[in-house]
C-alpha atoms as a PDB file:
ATOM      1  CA  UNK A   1      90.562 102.488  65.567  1.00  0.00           C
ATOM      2  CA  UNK A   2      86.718 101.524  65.553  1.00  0.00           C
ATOM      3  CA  UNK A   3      86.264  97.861  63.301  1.00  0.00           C
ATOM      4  CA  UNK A   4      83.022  96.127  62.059  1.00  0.00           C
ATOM      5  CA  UNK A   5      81.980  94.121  59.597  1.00  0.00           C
ATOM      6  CA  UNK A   6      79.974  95.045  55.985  1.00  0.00           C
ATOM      7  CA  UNK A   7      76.317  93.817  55.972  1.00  0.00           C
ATOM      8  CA  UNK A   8      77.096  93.614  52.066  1.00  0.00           C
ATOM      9  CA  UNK A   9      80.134  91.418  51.729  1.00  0.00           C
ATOM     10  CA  UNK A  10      81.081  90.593  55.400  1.00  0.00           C
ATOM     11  CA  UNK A  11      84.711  92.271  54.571  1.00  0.00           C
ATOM     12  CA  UNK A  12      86.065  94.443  57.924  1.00  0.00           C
ATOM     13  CA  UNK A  13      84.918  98.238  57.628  1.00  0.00           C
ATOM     14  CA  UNK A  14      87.657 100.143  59.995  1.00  0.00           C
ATOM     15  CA  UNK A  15      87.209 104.093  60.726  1.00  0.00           C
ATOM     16  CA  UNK A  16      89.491 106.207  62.778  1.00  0.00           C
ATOM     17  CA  UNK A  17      86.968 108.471  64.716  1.00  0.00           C
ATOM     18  CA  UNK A  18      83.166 107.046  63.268  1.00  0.00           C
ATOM     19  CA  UNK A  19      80.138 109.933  64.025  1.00  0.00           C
ATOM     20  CA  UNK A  20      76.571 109.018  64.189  1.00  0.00           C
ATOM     21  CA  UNK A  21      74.825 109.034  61.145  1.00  0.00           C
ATOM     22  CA  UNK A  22      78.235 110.108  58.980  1.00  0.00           C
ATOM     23  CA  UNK A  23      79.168 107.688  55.977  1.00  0.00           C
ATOM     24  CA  UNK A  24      81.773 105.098  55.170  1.00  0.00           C
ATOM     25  CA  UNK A  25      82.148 103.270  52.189  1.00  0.00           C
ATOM     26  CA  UNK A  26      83.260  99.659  52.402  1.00  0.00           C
ATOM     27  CA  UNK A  27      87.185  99.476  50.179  1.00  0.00           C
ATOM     28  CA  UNK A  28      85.575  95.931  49.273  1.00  0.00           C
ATOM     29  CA  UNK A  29      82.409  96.241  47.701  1.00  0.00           C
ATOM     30  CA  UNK A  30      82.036  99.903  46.984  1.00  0.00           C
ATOM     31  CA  UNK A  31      78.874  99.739  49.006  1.00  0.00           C
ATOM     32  CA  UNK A  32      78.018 103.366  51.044  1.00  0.00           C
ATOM     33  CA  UNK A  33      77.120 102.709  55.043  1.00  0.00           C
ATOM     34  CA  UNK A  34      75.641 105.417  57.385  1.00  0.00           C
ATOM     35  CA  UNK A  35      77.070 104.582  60.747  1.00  0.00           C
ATOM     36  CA  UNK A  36      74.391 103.859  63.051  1.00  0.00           C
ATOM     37  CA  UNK A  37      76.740 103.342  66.262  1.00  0.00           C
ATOM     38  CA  UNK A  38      79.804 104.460  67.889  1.00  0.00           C
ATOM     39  CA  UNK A  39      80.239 102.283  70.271  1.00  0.00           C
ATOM     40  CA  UNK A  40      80.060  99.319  69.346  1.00  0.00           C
ATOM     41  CA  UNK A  41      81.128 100.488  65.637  1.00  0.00           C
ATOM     42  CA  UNK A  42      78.386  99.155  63.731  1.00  0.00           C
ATOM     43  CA  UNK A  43      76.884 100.511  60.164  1.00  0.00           C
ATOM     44  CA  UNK A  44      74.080  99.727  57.879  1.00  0.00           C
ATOM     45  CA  UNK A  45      72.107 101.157  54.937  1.00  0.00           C
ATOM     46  CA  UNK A  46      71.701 104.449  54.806  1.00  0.00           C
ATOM     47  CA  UNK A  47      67.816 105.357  55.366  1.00  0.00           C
ATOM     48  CA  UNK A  48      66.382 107.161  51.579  1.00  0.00           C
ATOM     49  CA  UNK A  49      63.934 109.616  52.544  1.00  0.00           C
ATOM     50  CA  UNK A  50      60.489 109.048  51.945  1.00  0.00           C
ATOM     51  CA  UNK A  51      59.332 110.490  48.256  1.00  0.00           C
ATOM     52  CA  UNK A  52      57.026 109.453  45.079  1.00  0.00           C
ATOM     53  CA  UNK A  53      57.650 109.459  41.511  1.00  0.00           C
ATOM     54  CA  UNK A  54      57.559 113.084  41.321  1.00  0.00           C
ATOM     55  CA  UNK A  55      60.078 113.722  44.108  1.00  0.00           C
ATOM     56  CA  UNK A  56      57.285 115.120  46.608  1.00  0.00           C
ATOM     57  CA  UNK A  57      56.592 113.583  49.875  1.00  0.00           C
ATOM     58  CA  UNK A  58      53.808 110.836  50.227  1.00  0.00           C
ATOM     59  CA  UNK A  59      50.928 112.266  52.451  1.00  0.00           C
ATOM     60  CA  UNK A  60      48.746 109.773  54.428  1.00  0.00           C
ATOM     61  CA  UNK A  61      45.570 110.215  52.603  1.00  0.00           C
ATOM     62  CA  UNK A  62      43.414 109.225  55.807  1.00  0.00           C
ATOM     63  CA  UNK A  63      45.594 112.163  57.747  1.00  0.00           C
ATOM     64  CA  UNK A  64      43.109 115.028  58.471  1.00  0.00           C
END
């Protein structure tokens, strides 16, 4: 069984088989992880993707 820590509240995350890039949610806090490594076990905040207001992707406006 694969153990680390939350970045949120510090309380031990545990997963039985952790996959790149799946999520976890911490029992403690209620806080949603993506796991970034295997091995070691290790998680953090899932990455948002990129969007405005309007829920279309940002272009770089000097991009030609």
């Amino acid at each position: 069984m694969a153990t680390t820590y939350c970045p949120e509240c510090d309380a031990t995350i545990t997963h039985d088989s952790p996959r790149m890039g799946a999520m976890v949610k911490c029992q403690e806090c209620g806080t949603d992880f993506e796991i970034i490594s295997t091995s070691p076990f290790d998680v953090d905040y899932p990455v948002e993707d990129y969007e405005d207001d309007d829920g279309d992707y940002e272009e770089d406006e000097d991009y030609d």
